[in-house]
PDB file of N, CA and C in Angstrom:
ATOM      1  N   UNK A   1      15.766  13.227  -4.485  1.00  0.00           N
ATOM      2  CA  UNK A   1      15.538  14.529  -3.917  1.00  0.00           C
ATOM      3  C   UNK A   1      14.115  14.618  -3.367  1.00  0.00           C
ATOM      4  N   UNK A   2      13.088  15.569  -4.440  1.00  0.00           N
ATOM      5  CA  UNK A   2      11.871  15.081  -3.744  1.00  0.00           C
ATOM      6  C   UNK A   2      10.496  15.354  -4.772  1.00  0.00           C
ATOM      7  N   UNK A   3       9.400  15.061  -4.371  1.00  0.00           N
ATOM      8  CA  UNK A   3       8.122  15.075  -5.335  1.00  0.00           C
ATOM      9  C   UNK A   3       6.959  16.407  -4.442  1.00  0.00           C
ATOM     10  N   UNK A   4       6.659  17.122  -5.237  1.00  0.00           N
ATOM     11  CA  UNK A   4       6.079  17.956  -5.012  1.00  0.00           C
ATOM     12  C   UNK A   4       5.121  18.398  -5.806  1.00  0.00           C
ATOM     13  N   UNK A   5       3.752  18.490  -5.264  1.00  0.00           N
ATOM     14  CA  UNK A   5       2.498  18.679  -6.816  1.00  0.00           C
ATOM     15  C   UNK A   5       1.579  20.609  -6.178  1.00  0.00           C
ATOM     16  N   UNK A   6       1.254  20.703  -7.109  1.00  0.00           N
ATOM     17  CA  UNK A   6       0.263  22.548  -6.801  1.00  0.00           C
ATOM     18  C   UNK A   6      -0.373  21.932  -7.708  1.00  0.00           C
ATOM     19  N   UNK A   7      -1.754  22.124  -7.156  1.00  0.00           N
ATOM     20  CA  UNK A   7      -3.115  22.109  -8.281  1.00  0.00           C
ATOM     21  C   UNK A   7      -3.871  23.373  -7.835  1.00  0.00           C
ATOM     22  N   UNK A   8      -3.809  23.433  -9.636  1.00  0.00           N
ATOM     23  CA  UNK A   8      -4.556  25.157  -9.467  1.00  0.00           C
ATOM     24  C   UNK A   8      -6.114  25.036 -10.420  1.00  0.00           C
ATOM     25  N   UNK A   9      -7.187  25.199  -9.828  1.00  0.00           N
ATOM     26  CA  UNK A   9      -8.419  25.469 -10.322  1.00  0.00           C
ATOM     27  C   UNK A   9      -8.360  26.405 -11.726  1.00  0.00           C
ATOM     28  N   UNK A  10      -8.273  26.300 -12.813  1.00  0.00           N
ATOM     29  CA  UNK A  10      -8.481  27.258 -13.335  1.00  0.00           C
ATOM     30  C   UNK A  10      -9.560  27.458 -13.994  1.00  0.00           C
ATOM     31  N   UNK A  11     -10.432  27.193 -14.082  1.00  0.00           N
ATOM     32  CA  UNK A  11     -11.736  27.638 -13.823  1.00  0.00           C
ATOM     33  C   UNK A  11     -12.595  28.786 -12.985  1.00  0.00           C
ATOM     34  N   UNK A  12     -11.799  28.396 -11.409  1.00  0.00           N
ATOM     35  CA  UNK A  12     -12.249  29.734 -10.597  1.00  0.00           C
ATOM     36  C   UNK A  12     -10.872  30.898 -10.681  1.00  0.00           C
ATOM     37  N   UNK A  13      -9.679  30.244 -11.594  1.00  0.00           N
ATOM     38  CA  UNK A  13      -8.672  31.489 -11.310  1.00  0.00           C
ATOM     39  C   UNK A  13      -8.222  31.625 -10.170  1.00  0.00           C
ATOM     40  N   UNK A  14      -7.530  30.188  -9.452  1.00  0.00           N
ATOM     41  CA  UNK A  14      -7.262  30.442  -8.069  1.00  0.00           C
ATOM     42  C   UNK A  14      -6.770  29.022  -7.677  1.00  0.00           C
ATOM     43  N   UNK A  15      -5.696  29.098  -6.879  1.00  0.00           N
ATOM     44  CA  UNK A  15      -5.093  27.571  -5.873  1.00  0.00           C
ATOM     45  C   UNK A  15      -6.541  26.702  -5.633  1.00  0.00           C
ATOM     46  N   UNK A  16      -6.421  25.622  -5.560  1.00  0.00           N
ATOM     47  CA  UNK A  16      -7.509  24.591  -4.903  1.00  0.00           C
ATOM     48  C   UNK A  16      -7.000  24.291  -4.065  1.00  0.00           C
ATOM     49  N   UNK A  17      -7.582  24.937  -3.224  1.00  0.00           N
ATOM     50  CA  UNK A  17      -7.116  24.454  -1.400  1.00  0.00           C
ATOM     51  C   UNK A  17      -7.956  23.238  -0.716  1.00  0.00           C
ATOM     52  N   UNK A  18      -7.408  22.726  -0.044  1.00  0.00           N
ATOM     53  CA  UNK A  18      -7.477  21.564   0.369  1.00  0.00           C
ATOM     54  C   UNK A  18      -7.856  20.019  -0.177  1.00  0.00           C
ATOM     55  N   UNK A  19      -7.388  19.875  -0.932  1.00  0.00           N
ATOM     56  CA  UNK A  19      -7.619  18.711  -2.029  1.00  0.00           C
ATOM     57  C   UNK A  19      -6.605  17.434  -1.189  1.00  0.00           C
ATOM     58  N   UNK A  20      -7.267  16.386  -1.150  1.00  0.00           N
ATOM     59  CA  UNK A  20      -6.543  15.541  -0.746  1.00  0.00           C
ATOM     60  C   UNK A  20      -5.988  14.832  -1.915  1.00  0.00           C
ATOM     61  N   UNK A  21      -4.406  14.472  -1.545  1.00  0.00           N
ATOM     62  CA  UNK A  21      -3.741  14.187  -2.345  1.00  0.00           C
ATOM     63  C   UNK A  21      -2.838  12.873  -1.798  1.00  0.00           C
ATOM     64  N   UNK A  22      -2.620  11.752  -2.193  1.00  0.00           N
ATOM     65  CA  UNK A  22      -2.172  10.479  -2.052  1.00  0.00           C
ATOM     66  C   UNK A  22      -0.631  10.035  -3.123  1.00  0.00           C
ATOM     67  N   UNK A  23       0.569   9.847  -2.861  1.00  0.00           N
ATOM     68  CA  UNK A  23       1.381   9.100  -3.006  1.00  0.00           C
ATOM     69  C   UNK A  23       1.129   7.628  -3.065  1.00  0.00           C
ATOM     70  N   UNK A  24       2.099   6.830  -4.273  1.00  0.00           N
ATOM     71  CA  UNK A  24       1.818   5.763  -4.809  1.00  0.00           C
ATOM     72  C   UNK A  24       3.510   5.539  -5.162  1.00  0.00           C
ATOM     73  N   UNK A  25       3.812   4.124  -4.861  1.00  0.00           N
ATOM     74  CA  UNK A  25       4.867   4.072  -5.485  1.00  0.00           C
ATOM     75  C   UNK A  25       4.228   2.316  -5.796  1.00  0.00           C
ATOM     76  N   UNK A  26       4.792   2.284  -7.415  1.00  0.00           N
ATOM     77  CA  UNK A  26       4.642   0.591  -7.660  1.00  0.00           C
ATOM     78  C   UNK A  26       6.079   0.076  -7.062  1.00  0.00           C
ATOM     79  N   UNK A  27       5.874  -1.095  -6.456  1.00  0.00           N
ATOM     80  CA  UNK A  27       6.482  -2.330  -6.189  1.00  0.00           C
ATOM     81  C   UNK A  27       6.770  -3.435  -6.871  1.00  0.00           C
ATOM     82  N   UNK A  28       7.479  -3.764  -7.288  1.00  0.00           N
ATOM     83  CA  UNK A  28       7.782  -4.702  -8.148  1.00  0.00           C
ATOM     84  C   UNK A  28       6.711  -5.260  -9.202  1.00  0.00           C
ATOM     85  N   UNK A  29       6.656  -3.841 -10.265  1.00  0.00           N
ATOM     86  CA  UNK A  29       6.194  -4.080 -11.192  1.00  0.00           C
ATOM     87  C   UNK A  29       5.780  -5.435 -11.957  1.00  0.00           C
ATOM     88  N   UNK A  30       7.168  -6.194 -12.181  1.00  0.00           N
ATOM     89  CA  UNK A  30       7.402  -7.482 -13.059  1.00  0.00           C
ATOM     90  C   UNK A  30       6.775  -8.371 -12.187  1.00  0.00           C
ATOM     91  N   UNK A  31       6.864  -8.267 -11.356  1.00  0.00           N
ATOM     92  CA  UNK A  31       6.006  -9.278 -10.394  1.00  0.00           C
ATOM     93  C   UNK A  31       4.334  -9.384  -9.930  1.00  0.00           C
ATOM     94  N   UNK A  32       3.911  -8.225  -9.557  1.00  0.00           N
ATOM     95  CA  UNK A  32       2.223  -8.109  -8.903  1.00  0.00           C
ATOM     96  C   UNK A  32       1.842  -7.078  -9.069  1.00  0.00           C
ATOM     97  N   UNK A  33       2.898  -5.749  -9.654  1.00  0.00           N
ATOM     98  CA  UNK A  33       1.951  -4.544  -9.952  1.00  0.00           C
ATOM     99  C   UNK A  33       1.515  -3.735  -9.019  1.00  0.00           C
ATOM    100  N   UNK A  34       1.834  -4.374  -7.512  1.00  0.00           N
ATOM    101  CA  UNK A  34       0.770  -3.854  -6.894  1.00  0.00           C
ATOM    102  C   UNK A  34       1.374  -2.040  -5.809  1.00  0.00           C
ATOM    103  N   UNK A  35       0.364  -1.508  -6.386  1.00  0.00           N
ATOM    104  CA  UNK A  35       0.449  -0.120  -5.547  1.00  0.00           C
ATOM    105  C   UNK A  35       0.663   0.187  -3.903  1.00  0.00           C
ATOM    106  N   UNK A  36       1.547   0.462  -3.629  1.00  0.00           N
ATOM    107  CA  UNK A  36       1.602   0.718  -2.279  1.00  0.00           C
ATOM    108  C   UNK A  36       1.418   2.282  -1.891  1.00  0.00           C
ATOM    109  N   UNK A  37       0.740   2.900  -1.184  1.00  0.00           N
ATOM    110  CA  UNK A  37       0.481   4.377  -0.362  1.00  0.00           C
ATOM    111  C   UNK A  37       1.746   4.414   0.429  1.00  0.00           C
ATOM    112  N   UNK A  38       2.540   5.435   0.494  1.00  0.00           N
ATOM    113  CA  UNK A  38       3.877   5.938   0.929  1.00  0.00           C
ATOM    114  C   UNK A  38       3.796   7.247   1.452  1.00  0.00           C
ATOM    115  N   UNK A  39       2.524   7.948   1.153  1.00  0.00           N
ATOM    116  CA  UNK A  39       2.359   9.877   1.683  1.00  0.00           C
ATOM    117  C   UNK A  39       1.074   9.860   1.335  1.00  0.00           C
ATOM    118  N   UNK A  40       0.887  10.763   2.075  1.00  0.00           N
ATOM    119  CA  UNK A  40      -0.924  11.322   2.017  1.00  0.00           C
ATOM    120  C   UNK A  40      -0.535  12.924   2.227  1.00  0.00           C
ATOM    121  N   UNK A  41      -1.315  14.120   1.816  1.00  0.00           N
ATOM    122  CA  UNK A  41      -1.092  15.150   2.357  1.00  0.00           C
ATOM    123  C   UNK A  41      -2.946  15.665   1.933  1.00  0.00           C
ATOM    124  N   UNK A  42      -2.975  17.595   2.660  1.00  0.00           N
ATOM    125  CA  UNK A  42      -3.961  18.023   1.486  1.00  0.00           C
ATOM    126  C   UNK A  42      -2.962  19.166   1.201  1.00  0.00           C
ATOM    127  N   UNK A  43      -3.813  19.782   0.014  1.00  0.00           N
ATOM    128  CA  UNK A  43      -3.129  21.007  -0.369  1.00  0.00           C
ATOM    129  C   UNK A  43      -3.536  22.486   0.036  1.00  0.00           C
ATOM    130  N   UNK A  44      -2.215  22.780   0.182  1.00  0.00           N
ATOM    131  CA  UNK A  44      -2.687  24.269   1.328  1.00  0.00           C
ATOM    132  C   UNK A  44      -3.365  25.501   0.550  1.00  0.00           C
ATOM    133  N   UNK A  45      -3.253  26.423   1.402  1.00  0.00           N
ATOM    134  CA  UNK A  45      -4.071  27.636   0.970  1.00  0.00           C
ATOM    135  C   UNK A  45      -3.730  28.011  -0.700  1.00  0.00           C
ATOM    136  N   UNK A  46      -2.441  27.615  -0.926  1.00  0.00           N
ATOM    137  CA  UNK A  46      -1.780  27.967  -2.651  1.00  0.00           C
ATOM    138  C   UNK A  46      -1.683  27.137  -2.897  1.00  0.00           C
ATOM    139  N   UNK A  47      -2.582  25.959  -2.525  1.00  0.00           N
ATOM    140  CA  UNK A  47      -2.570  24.482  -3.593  1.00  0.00           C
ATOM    141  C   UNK A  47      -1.965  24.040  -4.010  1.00  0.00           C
ATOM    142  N   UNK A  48      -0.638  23.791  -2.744  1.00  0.00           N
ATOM    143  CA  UNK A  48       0.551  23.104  -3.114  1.00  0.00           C
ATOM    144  C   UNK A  48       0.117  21.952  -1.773  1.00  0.00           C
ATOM    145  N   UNK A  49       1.458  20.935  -2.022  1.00  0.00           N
ATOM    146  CA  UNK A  49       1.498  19.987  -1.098  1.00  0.00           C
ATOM    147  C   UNK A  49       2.882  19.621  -1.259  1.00  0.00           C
ATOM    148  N   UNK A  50       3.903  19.675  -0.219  1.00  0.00           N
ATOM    149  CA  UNK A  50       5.206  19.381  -0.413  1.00  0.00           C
ATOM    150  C   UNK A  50       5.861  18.160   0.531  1.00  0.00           C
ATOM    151  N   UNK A  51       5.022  17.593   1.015  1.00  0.00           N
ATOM    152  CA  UNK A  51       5.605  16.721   1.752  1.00  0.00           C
ATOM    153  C   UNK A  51       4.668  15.443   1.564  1.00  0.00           C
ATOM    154  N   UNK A  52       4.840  15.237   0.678  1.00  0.00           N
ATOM    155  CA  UNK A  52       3.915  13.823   0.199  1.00  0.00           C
ATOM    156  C   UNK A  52       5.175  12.446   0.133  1.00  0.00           C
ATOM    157  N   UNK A  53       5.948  12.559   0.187  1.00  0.00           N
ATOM    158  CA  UNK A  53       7.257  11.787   0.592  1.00  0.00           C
ATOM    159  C   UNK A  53       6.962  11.222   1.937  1.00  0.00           C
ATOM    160  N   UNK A  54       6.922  12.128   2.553  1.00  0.00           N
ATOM    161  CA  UNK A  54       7.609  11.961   4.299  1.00  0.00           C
ATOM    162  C   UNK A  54       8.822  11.756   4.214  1.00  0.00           C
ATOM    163  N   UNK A  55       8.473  10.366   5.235  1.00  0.00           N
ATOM    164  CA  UNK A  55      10.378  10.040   5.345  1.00  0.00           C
ATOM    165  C   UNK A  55      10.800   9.137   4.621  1.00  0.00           C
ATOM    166  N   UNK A  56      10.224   8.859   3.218  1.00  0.00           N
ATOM    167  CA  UNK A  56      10.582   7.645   2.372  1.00  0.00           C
ATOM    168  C   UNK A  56      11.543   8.580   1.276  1.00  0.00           C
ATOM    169  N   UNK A  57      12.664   7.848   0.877  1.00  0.00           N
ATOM    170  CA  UNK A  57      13.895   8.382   0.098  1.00  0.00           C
ATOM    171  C   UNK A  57      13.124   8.443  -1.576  1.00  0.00           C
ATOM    172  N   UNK A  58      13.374   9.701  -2.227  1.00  0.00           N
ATOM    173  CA  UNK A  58      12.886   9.003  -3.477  1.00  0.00           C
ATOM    174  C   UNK A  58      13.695   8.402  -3.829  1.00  0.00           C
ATOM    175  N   UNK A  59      13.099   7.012  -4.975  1.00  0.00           N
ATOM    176  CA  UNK A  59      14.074   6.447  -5.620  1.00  0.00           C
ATOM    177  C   UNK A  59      13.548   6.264  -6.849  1.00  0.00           C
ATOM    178  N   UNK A  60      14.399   5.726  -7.777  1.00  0.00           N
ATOM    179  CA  UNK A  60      14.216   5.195  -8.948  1.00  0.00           C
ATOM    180  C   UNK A  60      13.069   4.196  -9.453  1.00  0.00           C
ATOM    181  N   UNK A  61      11.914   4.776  -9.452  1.00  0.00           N
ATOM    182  CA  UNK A  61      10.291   3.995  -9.330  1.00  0.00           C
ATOM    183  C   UNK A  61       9.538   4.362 -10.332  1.00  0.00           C
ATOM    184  N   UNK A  62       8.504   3.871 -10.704  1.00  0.00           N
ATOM    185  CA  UNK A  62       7.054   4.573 -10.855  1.00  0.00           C
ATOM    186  C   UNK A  62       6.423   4.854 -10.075  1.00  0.00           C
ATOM    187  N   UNK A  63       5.999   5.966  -9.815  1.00  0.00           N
ATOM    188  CA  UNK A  63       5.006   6.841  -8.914  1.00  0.00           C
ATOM    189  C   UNK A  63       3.897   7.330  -9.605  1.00  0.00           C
ATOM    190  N   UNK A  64       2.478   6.853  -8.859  1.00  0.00           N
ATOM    191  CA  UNK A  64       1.235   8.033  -9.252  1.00  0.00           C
ATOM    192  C   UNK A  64       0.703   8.029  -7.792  1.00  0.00           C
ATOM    193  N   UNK A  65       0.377   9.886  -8.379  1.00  0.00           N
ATOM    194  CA  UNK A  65      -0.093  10.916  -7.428  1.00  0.00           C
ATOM    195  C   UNK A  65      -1.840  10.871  -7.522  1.00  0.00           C
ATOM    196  N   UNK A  66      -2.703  10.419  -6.552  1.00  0.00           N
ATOM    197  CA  UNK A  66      -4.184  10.351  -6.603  1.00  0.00           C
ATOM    198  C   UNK A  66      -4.554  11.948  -5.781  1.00  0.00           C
ATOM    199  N   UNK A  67      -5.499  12.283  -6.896  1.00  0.00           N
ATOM    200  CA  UNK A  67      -5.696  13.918  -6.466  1.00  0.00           C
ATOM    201  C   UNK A  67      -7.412  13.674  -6.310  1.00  0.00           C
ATOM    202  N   UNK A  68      -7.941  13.860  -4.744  1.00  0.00           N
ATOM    203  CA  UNK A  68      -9.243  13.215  -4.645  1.00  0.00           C
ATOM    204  C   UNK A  68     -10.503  14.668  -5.480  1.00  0.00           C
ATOM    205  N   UNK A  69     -10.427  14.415  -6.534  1.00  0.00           N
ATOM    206  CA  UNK A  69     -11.304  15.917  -7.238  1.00  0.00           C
ATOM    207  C   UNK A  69     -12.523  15.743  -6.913  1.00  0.00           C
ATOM    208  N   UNK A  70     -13.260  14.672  -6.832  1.00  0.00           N
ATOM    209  CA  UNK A  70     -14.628  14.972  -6.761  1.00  0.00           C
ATOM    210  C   UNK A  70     -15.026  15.231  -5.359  1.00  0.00           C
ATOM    211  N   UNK A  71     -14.357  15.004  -3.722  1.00  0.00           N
ATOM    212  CA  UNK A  71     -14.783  16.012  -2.900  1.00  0.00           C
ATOM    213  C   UNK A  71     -14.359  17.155  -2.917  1.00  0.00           C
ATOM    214  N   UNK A  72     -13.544  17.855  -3.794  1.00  0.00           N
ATOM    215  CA  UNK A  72     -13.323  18.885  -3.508  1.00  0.00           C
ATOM    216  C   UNK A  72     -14.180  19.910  -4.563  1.00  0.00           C
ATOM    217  N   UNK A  73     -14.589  19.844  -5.853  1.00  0.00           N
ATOM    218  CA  UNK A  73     -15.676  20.132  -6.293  1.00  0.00           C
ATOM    219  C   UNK A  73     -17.251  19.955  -5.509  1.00  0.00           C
ATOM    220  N   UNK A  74     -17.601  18.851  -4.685  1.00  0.00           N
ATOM    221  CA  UNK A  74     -18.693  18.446  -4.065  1.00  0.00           C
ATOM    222  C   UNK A  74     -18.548  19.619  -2.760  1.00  0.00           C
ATOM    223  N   UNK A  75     -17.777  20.067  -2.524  1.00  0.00           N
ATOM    224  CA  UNK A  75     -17.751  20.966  -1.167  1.00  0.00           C
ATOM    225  C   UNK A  75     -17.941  22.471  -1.732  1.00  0.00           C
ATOM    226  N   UNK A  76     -17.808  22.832  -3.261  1.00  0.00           N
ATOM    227  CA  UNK A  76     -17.726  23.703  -4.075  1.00  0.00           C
ATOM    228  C   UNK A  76     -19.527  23.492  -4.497  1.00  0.00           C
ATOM    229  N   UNK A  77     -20.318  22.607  -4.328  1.00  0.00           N
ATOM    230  CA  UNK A  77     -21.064  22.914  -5.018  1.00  0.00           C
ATOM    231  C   UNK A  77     -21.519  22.643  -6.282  1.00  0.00           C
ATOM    232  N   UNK A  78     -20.664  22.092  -6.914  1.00  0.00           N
ATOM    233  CA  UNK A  78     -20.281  21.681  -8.228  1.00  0.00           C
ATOM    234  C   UNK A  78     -20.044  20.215  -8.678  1.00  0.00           C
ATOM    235  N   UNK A  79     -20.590  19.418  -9.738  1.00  0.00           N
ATOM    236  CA  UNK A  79     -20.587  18.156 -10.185  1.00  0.00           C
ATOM    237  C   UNK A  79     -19.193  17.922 -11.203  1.00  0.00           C
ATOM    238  N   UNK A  80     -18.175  17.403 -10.783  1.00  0.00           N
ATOM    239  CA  UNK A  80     -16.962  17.141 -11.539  1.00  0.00           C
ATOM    240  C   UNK A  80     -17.004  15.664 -12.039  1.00  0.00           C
ATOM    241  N   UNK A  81     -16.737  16.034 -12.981  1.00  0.00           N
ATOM    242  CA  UNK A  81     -16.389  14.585 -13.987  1.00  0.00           C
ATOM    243  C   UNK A  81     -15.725  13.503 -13.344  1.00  0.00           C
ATOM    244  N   UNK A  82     -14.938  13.695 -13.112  1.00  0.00           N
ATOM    245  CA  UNK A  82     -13.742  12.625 -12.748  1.00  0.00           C
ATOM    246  C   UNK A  82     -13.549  12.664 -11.057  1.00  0.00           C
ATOM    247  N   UNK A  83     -14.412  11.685 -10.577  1.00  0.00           N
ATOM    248  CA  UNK A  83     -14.372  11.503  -9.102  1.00  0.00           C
ATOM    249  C   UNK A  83     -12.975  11.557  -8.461  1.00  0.00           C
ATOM    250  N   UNK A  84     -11.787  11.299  -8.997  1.00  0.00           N
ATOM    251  CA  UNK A  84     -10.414  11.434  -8.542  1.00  0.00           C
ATOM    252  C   UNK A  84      -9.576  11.439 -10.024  1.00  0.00           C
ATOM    253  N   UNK A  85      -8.368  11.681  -9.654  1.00  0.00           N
ATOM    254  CA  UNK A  85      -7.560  11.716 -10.887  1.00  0.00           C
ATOM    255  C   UNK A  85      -6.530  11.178 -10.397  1.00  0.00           C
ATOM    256  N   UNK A  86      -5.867  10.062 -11.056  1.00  0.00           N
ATOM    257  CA  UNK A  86      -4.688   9.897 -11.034  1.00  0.00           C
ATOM    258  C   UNK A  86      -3.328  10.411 -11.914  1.00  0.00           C
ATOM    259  N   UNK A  87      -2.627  10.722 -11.423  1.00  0.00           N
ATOM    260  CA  UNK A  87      -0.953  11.106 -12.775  1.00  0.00           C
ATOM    261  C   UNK A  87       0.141   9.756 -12.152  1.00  0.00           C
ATOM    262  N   UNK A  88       0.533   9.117 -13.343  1.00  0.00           N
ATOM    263  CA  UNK A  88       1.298   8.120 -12.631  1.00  0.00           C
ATOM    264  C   UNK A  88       2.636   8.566 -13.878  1.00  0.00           C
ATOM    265  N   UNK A  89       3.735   8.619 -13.105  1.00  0.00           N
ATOM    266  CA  UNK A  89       4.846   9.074 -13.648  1.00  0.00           C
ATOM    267  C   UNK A  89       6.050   7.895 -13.434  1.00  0.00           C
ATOM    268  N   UNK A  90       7.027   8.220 -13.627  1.00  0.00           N
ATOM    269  CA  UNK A  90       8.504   7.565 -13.559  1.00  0.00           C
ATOM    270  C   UNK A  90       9.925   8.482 -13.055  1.00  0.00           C
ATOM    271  N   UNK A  91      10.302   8.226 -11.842  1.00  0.00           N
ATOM    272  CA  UNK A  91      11.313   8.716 -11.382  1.00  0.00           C
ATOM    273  C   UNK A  91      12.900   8.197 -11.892  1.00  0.00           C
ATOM    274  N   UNK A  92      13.263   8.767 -13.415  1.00  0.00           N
ATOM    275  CA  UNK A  92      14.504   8.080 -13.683  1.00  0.00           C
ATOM    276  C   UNK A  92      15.635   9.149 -12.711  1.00  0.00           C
ATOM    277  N   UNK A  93      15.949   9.810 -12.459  1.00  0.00           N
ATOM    278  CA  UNK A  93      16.805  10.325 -11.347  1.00  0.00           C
ATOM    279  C   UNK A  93      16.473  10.946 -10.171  1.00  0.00           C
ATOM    280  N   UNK A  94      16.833  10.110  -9.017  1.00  0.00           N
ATOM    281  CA  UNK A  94      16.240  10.608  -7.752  1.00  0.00           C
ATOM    282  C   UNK A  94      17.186  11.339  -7.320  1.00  0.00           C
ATOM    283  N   UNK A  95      18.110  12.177  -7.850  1.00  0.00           N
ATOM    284  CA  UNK A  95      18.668  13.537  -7.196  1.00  0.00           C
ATOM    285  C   UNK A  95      18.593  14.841  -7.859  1.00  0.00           C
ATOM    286  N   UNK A  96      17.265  14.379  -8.845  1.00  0.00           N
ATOM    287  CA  UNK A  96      16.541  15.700  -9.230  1.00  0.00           C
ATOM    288  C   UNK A  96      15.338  15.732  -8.417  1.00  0.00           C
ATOM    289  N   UNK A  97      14.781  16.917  -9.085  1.00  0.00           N
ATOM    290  CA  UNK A  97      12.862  17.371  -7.964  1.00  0.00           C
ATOM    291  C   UNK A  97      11.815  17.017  -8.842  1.00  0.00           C
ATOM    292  N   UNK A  98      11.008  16.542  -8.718  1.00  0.00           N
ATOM    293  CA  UNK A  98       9.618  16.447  -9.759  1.00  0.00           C
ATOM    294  C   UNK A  98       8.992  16.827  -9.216  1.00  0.00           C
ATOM    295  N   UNK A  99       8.188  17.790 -10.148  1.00  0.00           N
ATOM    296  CA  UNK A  99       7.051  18.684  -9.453  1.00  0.00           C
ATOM    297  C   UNK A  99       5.774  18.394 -10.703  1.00  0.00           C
ATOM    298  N   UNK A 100       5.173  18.316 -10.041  1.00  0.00           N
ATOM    299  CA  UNK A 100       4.257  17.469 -10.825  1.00  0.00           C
ATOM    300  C   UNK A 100       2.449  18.173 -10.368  1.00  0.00           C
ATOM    301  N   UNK A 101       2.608  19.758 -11.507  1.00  0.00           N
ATOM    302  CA  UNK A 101       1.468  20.326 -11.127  1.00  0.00           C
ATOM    303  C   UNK A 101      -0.078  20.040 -11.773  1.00  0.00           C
ATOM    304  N   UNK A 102      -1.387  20.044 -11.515  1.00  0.00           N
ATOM    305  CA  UNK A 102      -2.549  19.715 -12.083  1.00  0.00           C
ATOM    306  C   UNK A 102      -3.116  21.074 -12.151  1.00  0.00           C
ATOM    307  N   UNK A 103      -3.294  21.487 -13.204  1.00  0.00           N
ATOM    308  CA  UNK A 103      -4.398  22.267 -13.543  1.00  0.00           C
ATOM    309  C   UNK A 103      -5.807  21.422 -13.928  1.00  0.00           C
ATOM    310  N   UNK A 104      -6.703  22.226 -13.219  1.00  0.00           N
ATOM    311  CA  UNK A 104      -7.766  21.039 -13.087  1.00  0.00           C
ATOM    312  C   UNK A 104      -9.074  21.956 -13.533  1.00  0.00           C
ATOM    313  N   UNK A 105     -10.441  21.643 -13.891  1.00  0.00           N
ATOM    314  CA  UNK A 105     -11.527  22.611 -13.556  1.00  0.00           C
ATOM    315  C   UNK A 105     -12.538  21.045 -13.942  1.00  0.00           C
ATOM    316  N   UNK A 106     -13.802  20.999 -13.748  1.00  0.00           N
ATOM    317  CA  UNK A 106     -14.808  20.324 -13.218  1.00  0.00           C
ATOM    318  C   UNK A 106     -14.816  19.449 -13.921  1.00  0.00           C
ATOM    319  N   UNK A 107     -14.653  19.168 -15.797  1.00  0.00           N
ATOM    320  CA  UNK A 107     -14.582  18.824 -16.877  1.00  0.00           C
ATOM    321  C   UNK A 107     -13.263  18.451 -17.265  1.00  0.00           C
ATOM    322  N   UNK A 108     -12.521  18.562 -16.918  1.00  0.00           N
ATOM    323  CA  UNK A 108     -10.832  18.660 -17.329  1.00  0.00           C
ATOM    324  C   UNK A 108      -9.828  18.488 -16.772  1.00  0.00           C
ATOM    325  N   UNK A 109      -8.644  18.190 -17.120  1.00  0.00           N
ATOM    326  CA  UNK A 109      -7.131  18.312 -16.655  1.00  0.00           C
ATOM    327  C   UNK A 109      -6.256  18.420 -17.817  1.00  0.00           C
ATOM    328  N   UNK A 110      -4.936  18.927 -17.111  1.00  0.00           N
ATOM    329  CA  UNK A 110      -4.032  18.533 -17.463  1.00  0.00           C
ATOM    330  C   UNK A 110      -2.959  18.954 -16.823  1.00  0.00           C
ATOM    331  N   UNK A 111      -1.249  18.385 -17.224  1.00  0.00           N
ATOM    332  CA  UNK A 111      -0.530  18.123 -15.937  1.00  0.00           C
ATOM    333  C   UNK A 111       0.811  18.259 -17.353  1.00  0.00           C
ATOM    334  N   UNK A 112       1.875  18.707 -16.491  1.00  0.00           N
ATOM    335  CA  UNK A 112       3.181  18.266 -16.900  1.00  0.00           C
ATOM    336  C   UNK A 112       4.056  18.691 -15.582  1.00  0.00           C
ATOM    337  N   UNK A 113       5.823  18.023 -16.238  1.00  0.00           N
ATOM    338  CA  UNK A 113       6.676  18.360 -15.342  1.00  0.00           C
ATOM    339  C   UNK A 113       7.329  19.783 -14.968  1.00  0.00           C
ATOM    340  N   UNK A 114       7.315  20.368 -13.849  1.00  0.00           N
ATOM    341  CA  UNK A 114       7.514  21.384 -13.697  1.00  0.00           C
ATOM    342  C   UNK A 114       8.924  21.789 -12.568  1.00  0.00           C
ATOM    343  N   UNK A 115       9.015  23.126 -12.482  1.00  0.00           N
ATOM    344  CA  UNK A 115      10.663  23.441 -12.273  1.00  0.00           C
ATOM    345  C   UNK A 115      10.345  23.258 -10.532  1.00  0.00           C
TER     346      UNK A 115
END
């Protein structure tokens, strides 16, 4: 179906708009591990991003989502811990939705699956 992430500042009490956000799907794990980029988006005015897919089908993978935090704190003014964040998950059924939101603030995260 499809992957969809909202990161919300809560710190300022408000969407983090424009955060660049990167798709990852591993490739043959058992073999090289190695990460391939499949979507790029940023996140809009309500700090969502819904088309980080494109035109690639989800499938049955591991996926992590790179959420670039430290320019988007650095444009804020503000020194954040964690220059980027990654969430790397597992797609066991691709004809459900994963939504996969970050609550974030300068010092912190955290993330689960959402409706």
């Amino acid at each position: 179906m499809s992957i969809s992430t909202h990161v919300l500042d809560i710190a300022a009490g408000r969407p983090a708009a424009d955060v660049v956000v990167r798709l990852f799907s591993l490739r043959d794990a058992a073999a090289d591990g190695v990460w391939e980029q499949i979507g790029s988006g940023r996140t809009d005015r309500d700090g969502r991003c819904r088309t980080l897919l494109g035109d690639s089908p989800l499938a049955a993978l591991t996926y992590k989502i790179r959420f670039e935090t430290g320019e988007y704190f650095h444009k804020r003014g503000l020194a954040g811990l964690y220059p980027y964040i990654e969430i790397v998950f597992t797609v066991a059924a691709p004809s459900q939705h994963y939504h996969i939101p970050l609550l974030l603030t300068a010092n912190g995260y955290t993330t689960y699956r959402g409706a």
